[in-house]
Protein backbone atom coordinates (compact mmCIF):
# COMPACT_ATOMS: atom_id res chain seq x y z
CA UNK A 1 17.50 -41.32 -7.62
CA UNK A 2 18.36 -41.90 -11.33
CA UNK A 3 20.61 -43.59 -13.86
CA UNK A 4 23.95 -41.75 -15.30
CA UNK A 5 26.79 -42.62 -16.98
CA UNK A 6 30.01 -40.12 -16.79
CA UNK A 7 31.07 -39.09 -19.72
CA UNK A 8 33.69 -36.57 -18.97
CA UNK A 9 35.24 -34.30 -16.14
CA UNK A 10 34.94 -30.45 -15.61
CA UNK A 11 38.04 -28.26 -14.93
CA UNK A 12 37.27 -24.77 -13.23
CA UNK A 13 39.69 -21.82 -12.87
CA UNK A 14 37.36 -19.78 -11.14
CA UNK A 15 34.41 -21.21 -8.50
CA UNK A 16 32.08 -20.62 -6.03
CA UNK A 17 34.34 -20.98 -2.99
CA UNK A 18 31.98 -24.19 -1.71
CA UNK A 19 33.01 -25.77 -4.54
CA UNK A 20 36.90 -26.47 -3.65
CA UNK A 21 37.80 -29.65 -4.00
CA UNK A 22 34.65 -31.12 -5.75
CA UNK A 23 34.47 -33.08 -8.57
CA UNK A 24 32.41 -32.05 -11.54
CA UNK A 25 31.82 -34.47 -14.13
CA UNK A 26 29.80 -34.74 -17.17
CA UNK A 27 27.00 -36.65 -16.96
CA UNK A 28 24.26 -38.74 -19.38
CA UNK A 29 20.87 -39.88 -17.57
CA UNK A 30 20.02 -43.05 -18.38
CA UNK A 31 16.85 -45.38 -18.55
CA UNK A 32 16.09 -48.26 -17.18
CA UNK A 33 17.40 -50.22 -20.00
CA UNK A 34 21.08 -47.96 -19.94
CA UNK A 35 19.65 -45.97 -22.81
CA UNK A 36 20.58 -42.10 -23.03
CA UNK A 37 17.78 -39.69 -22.20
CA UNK A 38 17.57 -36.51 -21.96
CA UNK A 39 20.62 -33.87 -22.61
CA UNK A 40 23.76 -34.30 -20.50
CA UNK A 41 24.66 -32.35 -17.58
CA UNK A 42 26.86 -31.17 -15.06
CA UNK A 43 26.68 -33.09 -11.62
CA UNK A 44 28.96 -32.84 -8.24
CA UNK A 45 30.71 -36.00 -7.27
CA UNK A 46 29.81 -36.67 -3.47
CA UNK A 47 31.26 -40.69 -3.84
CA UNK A 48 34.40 -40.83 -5.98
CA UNK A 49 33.63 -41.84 -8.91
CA UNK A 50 35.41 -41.86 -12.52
CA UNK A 51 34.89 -41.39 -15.69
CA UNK A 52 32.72 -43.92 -17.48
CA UNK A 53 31.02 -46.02 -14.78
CA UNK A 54 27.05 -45.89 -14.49
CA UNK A 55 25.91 -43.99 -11.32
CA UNK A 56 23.12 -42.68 -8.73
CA UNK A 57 22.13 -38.77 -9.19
CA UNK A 58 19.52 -36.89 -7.30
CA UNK A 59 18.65 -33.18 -8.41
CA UNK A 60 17.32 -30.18 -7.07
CA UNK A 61 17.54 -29.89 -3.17
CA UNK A 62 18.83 -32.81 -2.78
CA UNK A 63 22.09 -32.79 -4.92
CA UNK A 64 23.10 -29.65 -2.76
CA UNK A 65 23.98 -32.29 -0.06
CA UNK A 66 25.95 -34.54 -2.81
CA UNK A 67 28.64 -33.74 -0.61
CA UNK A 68 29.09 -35.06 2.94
CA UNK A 69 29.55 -32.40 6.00
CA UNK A 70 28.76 -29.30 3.62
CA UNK A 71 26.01 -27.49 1.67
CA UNK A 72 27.24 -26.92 -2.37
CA UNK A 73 25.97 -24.89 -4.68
CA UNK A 74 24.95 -27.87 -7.04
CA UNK A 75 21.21 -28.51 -9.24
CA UNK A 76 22.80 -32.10 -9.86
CA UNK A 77 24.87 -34.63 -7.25
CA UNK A 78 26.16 -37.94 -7.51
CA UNK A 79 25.46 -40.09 -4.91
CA UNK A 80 26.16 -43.66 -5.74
CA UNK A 81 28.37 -45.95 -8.03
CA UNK A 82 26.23 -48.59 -9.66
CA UNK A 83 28.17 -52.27 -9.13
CA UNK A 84 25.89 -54.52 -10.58
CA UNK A 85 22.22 -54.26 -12.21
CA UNK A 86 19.85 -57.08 -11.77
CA UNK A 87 16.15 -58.13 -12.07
CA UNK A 88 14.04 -60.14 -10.27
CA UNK A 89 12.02 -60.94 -13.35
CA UNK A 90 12.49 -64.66 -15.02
């Protein structure tokens, strides 16, 4: 899994019919430090969550299950909503 945070939502008139009622937002991945990487992209929203929180993502394969009970035509998927980031190191 990596680092995201959403930066916007996606509005669709026309969609692969595996697609209704799925949230696409914008997404930036992120380091390890919350720094941008990497151009932004367009991920499926498996977990509810909104715009501007930091958040799991998986790709490939695995983003096409983003979505719980059903297979989506996705290459990215959000998977969890970060609460809290810590570090064990003193």
């Amino acid at each position: 899994m990596k680092l995201a945070r959403i930066d916007g939502k996606i509005f669709c008139t026309a969609s692969d019919p595996k697609l209704k009622g799925v949230k696409l937002y914008i997404i930036q991945p992120l380091d390890d430090k919350l720094q941008p990487i990497g151009k932004r992209i367009v991920a499926a929203d498996g977990v509810g969550s909104q715009e501007g929180q930091i958040v799991f993502w998986v790709s490939a394969r695995e983003a096409t299950l983003a979505i719980p009970e059903r297979e989506i035509p996705a290459d990215a998927g959000i998977v969890g909503i970060v609460d809290e980031i810590g570090s064990d190191k003193q």
